[in-house]
N, C-alpha and C. Protein backbone atom coordinates (compact mmCIF):
# COMPACT_ATOMS: atom_id res chain seq x y z
N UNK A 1 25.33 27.27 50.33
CA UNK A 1 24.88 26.56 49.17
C UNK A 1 23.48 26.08 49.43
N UNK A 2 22.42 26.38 48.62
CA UNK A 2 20.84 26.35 48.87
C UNK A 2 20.97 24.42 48.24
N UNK A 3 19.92 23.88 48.73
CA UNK A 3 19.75 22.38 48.30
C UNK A 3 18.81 22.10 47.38
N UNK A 4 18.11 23.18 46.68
CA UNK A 4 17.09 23.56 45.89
C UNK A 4 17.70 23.15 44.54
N UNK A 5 18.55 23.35 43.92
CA UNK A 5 19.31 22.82 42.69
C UNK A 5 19.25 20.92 42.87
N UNK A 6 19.56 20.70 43.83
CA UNK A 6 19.62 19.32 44.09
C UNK A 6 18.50 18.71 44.07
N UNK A 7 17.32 19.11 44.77
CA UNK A 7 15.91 18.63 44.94
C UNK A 7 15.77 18.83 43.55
N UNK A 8 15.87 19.54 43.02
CA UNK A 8 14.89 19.53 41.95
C UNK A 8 15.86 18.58 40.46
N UNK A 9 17.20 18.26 41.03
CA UNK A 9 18.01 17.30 39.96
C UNK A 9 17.38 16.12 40.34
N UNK A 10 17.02 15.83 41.29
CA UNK A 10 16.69 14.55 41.92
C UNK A 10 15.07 14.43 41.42
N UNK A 11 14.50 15.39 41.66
CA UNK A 11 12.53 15.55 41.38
C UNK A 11 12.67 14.96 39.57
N UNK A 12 13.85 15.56 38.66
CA UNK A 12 13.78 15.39 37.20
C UNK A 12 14.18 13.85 37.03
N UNK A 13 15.37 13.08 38.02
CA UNK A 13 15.22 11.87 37.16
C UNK A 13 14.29 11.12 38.14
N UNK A 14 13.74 11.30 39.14
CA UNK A 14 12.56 10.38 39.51
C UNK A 14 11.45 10.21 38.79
N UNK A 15 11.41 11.77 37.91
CA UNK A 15 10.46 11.25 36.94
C UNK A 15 11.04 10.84 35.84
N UNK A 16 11.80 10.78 35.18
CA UNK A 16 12.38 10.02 34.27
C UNK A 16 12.37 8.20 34.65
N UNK A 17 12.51 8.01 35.54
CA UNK A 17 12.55 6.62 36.13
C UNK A 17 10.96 6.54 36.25
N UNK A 18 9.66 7.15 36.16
CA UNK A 18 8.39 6.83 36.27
C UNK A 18 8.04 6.94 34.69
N UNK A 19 9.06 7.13 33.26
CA UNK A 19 8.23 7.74 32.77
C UNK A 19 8.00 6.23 31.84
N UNK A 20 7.74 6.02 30.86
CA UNK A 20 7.16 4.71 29.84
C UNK A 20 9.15 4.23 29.65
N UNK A 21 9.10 2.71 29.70
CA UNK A 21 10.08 2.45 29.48
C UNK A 21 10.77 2.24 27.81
N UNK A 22 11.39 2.19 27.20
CA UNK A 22 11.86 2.05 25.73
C UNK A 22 13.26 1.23 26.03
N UNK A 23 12.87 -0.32 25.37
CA UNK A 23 13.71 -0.92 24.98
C UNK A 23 14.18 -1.01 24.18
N UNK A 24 15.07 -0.02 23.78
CA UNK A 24 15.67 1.15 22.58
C UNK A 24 15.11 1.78 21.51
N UNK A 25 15.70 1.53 20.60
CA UNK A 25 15.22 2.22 19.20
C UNK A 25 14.33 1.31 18.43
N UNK A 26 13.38 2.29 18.22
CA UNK A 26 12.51 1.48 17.16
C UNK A 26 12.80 1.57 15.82
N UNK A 27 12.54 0.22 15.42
CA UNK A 27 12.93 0.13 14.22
C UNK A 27 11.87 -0.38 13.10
N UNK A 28 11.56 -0.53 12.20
CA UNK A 28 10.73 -0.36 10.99
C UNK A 28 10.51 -2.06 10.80
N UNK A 29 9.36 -2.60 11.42
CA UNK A 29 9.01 -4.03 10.34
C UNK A 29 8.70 -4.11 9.00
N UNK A 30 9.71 -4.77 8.28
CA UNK A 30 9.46 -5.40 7.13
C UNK A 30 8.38 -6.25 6.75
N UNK A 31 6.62 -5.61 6.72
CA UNK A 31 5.61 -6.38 7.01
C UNK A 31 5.46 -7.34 5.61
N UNK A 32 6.01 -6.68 3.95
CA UNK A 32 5.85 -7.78 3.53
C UNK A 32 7.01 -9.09 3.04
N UNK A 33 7.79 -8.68 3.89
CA UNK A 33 8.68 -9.39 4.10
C UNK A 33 7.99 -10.77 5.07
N UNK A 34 7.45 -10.30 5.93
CA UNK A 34 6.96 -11.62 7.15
C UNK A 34 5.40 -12.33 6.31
N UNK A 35 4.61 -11.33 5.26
CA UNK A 35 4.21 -11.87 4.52
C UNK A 35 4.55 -13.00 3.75
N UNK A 36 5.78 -12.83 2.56
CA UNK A 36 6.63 -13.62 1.78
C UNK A 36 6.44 -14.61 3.15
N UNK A 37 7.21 -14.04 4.11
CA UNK A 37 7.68 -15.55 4.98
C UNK A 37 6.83 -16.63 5.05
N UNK A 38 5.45 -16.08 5.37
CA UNK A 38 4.11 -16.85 5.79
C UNK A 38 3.59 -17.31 4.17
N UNK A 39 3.80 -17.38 3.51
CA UNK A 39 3.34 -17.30 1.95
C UNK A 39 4.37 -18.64 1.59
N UNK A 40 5.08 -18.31 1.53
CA UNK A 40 6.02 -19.48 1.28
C UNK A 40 6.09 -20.28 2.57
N UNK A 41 6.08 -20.41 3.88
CA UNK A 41 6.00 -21.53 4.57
C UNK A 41 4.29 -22.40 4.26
N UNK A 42 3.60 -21.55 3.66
CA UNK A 42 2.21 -22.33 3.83
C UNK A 42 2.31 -23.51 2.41
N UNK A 43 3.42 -23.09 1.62
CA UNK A 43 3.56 -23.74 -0.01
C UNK A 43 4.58 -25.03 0.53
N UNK A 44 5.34 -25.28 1.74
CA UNK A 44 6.18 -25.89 2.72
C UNK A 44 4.84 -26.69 3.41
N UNK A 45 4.19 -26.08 3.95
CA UNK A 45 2.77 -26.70 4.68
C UNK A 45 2.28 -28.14 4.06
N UNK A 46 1.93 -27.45 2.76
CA UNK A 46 0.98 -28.20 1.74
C UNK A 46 1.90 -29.31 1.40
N UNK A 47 2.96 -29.05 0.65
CA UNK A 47 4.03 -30.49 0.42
C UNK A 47 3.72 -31.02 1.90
N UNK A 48 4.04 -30.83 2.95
CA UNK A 48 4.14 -31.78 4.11
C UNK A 48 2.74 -32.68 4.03
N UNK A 49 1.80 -31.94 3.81
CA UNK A 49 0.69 -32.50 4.57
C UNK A 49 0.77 -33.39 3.18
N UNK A 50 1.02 -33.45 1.70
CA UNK A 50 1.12 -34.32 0.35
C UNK A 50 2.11 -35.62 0.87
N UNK A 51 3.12 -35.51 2.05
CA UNK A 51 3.73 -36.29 2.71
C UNK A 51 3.09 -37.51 3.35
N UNK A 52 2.53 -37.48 3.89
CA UNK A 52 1.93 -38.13 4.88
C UNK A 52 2.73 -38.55 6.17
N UNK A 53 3.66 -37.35 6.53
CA UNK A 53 4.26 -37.30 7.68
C UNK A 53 3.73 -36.43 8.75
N UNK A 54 3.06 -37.00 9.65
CA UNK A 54 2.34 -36.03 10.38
C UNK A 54 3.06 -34.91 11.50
N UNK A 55 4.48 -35.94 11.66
CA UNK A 55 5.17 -34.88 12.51
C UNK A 55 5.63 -33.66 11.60
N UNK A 56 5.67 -33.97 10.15
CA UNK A 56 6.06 -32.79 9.71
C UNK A 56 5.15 -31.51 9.97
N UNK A 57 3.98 -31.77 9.70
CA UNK A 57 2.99 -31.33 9.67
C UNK A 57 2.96 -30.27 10.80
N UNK A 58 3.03 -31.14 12.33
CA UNK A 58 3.02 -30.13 13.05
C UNK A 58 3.87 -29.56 13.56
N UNK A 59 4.89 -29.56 12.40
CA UNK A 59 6.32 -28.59 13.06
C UNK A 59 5.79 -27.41 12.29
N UNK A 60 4.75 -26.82 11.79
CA UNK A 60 3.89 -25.99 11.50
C UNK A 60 3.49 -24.93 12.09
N UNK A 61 3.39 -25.71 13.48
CA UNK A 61 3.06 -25.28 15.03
C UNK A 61 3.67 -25.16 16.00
N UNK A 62 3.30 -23.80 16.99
CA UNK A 62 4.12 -23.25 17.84
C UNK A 62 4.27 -24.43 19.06
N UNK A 63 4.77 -24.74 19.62
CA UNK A 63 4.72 -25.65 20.78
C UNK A 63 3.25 -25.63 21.49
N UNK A 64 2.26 -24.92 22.03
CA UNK A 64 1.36 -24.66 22.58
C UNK A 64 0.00 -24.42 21.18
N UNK A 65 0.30 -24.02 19.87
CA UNK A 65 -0.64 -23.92 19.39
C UNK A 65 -2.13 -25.07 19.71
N UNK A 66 -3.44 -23.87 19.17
CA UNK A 66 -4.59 -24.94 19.02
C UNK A 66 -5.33 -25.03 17.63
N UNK A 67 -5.68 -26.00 17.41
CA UNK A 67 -5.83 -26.33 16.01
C UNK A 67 -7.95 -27.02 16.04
N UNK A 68 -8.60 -26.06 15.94
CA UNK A 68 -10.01 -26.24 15.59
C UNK A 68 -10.27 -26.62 14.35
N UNK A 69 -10.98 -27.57 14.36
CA UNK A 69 -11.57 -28.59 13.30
C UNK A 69 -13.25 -28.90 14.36
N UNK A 70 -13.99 -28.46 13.01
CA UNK A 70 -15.61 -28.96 13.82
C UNK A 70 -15.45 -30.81 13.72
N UNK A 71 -16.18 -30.33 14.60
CA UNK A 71 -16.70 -32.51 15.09
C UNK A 71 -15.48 -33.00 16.12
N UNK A 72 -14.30 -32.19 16.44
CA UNK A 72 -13.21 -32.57 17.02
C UNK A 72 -13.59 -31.69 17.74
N UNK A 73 -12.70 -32.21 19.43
CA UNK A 73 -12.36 -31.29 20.40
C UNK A 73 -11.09 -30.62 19.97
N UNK A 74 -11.00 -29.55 20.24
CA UNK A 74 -9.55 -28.62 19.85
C UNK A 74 -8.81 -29.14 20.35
N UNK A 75 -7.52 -29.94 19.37
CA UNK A 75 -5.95 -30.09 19.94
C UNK A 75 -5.11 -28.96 20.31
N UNK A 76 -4.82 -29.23 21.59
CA UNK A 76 -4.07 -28.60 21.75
C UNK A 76 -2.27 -28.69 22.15
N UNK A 77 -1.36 -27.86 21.53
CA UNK A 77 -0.23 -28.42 21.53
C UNK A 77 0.80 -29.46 20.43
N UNK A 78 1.53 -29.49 20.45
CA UNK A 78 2.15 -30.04 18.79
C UNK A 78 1.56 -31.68 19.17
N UNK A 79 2.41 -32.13 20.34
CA UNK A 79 2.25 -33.87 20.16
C UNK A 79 0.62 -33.72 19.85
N UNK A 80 -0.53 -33.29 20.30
CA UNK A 80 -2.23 -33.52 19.63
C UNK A 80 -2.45 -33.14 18.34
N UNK A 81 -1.54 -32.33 17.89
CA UNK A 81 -1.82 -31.78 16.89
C UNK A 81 -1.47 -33.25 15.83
N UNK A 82 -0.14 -33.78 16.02
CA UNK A 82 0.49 -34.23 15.25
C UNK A 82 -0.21 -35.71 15.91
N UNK A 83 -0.52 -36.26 16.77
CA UNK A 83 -1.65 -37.36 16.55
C UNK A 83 -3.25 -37.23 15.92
N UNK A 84 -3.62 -36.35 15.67
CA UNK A 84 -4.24 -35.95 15.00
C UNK A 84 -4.32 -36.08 13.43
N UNK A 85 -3.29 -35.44 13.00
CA UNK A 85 -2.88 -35.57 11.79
C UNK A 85 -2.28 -37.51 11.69
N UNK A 86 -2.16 -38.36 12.55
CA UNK A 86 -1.50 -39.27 12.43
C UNK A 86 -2.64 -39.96 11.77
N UNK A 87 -3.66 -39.70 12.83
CA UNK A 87 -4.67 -40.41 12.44
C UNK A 87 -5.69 -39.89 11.09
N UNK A 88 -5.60 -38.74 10.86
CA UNK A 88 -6.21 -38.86 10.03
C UNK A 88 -5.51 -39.35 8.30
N UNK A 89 -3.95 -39.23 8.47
CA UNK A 89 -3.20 -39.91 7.68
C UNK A 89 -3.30 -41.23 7.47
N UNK A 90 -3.87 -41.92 8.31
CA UNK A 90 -4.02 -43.37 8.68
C UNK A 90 -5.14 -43.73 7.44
N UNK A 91 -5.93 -42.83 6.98
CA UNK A 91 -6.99 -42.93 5.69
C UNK A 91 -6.48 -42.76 4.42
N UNK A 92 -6.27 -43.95 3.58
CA UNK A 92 -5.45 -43.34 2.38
C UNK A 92 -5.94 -42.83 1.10
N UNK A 93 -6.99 -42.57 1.74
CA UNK A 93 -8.02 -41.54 0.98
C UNK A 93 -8.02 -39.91 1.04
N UNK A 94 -6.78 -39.94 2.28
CA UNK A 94 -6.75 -38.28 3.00
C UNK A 94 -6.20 -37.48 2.04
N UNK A 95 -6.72 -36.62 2.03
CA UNK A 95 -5.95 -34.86 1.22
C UNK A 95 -6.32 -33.89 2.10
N UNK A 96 -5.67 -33.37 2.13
CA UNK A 96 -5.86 -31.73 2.61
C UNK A 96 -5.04 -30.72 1.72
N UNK A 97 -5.45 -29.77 1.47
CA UNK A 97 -4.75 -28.23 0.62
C UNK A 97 -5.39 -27.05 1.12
N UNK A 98 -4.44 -26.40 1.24
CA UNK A 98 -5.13 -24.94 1.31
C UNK A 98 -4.48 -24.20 0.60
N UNK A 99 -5.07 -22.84 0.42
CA UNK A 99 -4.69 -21.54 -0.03
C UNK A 99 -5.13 -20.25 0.76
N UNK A 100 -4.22 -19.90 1.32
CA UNK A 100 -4.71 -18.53 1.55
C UNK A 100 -4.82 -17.08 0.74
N UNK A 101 -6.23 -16.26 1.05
CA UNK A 101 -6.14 -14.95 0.13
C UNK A 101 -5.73 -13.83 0.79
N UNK A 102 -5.08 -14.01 1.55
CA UNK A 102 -5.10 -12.90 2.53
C UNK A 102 -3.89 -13.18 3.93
N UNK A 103 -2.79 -12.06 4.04
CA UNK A 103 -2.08 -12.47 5.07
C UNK A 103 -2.08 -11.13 5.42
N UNK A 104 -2.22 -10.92 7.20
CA UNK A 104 -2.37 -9.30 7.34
C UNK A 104 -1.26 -9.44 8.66
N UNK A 105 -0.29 -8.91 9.11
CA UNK A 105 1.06 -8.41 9.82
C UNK A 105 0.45 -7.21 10.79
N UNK A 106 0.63 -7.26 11.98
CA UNK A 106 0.56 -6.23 12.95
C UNK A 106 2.31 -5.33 12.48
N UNK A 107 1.73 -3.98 12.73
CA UNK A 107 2.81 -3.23 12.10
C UNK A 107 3.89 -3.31 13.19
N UNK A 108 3.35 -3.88 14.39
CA UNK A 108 4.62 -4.02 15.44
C UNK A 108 5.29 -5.43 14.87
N UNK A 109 4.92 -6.36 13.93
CA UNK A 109 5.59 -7.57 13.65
C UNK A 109 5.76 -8.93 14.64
N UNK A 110 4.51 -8.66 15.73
CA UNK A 110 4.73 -9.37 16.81
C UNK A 110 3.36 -10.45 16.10
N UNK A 111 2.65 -10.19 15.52
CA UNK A 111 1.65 -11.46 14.98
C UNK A 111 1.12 -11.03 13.45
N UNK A 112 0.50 -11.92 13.26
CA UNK A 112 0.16 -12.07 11.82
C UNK A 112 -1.01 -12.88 11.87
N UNK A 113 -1.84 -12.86 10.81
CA UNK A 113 -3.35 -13.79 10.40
C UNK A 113 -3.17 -13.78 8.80
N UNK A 114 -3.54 -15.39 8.79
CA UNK A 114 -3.73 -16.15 7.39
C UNK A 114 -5.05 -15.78 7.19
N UNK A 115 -5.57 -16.16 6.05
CA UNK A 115 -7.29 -16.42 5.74
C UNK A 115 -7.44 -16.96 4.75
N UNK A 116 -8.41 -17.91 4.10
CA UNK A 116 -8.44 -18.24 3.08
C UNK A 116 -9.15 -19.71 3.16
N UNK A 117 -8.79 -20.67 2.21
CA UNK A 117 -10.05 -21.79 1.88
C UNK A 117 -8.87 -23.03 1.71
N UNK A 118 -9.86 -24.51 2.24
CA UNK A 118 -9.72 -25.64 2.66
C UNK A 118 -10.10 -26.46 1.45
N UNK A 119 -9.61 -27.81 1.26
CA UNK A 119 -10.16 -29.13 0.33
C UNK A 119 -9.70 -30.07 1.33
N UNK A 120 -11.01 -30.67 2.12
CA UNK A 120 -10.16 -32.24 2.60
C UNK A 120 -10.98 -33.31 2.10
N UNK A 121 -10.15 -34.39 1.80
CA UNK A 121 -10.88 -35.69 1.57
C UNK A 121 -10.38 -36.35 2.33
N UNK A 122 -11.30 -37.28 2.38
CA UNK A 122 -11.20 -38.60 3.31
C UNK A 122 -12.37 -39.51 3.21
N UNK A 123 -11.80 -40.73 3.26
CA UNK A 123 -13.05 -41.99 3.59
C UNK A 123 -14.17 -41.77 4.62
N UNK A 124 -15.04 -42.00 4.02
CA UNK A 124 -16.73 -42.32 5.03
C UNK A 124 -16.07 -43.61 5.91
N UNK A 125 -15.84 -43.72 7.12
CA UNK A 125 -15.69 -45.00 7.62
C UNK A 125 -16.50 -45.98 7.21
N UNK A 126 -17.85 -45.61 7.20
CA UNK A 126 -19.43 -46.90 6.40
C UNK A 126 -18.98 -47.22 5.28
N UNK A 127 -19.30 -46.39 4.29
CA UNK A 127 -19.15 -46.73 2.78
C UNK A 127 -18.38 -46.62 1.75
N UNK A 128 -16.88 -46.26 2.74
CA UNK A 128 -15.64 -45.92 2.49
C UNK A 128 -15.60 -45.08 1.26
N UNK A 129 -16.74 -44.60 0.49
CA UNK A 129 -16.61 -43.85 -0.27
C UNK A 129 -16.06 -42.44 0.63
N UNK A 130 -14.97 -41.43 -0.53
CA UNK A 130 -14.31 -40.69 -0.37
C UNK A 130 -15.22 -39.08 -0.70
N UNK A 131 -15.43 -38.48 0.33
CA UNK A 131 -15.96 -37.35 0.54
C UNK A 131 -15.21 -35.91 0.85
N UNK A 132 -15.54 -35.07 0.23
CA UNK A 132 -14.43 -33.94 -0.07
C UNK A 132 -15.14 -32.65 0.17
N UNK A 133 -14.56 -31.88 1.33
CA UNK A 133 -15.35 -31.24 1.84
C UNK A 133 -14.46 -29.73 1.78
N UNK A 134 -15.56 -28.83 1.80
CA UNK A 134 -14.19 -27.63 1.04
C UNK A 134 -14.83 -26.70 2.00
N UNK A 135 -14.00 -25.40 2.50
CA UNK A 135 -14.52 -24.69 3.87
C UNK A 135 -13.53 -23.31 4.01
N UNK A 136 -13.12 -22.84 4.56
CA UNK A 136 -12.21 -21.31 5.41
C UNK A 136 -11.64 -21.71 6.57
N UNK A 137 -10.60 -21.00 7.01
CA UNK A 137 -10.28 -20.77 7.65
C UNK A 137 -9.15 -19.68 8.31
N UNK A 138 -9.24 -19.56 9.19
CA UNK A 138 -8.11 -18.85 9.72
C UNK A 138 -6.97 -19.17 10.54
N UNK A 139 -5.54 -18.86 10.55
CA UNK A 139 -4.63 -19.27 10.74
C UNK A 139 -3.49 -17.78 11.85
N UNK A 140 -3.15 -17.83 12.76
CA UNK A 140 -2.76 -16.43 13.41
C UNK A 140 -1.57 -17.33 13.71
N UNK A 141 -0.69 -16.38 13.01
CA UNK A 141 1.03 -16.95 13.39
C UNK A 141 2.04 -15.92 15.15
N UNK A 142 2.99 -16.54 15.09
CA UNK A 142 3.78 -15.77 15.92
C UNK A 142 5.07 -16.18 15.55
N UNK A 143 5.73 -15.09 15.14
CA UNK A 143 7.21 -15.14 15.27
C UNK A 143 7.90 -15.85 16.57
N UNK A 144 8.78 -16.69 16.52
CA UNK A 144 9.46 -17.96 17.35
C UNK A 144 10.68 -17.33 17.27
N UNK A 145 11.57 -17.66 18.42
CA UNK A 145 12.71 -17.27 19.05
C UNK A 145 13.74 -17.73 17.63
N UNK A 146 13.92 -18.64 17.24
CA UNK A 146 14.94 -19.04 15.27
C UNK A 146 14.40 -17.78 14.39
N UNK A 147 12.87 -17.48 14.64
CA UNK A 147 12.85 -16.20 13.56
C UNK A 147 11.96 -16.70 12.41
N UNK A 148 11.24 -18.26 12.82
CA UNK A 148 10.69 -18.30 11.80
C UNK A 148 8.83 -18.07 12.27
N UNK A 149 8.28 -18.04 11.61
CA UNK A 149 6.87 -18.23 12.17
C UNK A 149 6.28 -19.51 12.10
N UNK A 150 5.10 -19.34 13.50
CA UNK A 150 4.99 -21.10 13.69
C UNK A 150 3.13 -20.69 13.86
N UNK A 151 1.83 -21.34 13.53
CA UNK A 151 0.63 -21.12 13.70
C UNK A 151 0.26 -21.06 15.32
N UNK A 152 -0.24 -20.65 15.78
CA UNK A 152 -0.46 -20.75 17.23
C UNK A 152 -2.06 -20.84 17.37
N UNK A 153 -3.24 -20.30 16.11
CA UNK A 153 -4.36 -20.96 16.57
C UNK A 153 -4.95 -21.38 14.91
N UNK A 154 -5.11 -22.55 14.80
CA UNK A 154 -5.52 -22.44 13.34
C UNK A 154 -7.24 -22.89 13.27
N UNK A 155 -8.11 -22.57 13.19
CA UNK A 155 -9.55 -22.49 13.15
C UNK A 155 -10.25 -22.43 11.91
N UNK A 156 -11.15 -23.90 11.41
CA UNK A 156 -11.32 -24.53 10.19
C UNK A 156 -12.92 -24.58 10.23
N UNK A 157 -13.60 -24.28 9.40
CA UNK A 157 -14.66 -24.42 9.19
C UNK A 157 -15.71 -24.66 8.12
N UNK A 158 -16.06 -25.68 7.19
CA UNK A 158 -16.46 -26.00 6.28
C UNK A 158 -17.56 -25.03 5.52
N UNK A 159 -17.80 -24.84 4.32
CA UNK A 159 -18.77 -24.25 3.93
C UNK A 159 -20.16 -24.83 3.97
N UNK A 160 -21.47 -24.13 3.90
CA UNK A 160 -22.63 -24.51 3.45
C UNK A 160 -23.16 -25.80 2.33
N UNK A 161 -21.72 -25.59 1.77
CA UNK A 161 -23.02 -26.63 0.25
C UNK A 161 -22.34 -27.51 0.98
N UNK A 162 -23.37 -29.04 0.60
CA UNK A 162 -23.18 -30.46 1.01
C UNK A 162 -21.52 -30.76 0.26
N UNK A 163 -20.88 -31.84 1.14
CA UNK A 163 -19.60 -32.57 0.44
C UNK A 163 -19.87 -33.10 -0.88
N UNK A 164 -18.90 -33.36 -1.68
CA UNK A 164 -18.78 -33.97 -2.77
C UNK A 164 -18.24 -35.56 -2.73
N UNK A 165 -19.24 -36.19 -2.84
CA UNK A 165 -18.72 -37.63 -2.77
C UNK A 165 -18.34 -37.82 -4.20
N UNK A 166 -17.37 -38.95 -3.81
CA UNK A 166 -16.97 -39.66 -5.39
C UNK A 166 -16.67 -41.19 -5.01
N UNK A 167 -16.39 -41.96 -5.93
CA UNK A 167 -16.12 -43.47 -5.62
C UNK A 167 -15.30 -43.89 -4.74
N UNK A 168 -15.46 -44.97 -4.11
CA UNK A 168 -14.15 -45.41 -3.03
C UNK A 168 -12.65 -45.52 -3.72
N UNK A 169 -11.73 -45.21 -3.04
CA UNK A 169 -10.54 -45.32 -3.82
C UNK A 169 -9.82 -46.79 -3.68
N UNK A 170 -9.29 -46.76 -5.24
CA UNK A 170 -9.04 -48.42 -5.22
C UNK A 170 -7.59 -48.71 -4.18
N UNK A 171 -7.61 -49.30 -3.30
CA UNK A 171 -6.49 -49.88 -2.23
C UNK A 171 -5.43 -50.20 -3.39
N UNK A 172 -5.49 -50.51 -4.59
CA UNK A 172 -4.61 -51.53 -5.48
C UNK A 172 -3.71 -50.34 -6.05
N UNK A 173 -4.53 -48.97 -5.98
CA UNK A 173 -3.48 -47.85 -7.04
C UNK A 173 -2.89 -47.15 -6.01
């Protein structure tokens, strides 16, 4: 009996054991499905932030996300995120809204990017008049182990034309 049949059973799955691994079958992402998802959690977003609950806010966010805002150092992580938002809730002059025009899905379904435009107001600490500043940004999600998506870097940046001031808001209404 020659050992040549054998060498060469043995030569076929050694390369099988070198070749790209597949953790099974691939299967088809439902990209505007994770769209809808991100579309409707951002309409979830906006009520929160109309809350003035800041932890809601950053249950928004992945445990580790970072959240860029100019004039701030980047928070990073939910508890910064969500002192962040504490404080700027602390102004009861604050708004924030967004809308995004645009949600784009990697066809593997492993990330996603928001895009779209900002309104925040808030008090001048000086002249407590209320200034409203409108801008873009971008937002890159990741699917989370529950299945829902959580922001992991959200990056804000105001537009060119000057803010829109308007009168201080009355403490009494």
């Amino acid at each position: 009996m020659s050992a040549t049949p054998y060498i060469a059973c043995l030569a076929l799955v050694a390369l099988a054991a070198c070749g790209p691994k597949v953790d099974g079958p691939r299967h088809a992402v439902n990209t505007a499905r994770i769209v809808g998802d991100i579309k409707a959690d951002e309409v979830h977003w906006n009520a929160d932030l109309r809350s003035g609950d800041p932890a809601k806010v950053a249950a928004h966010y992945a445990p580790g996300a970072i959240l860029m805002v100019p004039g701030v150092a980047p928070m990073v992580g939910q508890p910064a995120i969500k002192a962040g938002f504490a404080h700027s809730m602390d102004d009861p002059g604050f708004a924030l809204t967004f809308v995004s025009d645009k949600v784009d899905v990697a066809a593997s379904g492993d990330i996603a990017a928001s895009r779209g435009s900002f309104a925040i107001t808030a008090s001048d600490p000086k002249t407590k008049a209320l200034t409203t500043t409108k801008g873009a940004f971008v937002t890159v999600y990741k699917p989370q182990a529950d299945g829902t998506w959580k922001a992991i870097w959200d990056i804000n940046t105001p537009n060119a034309e000057p803010p829109v001031i308007t009168a201080p808001k009355d403490p009494a209404h």
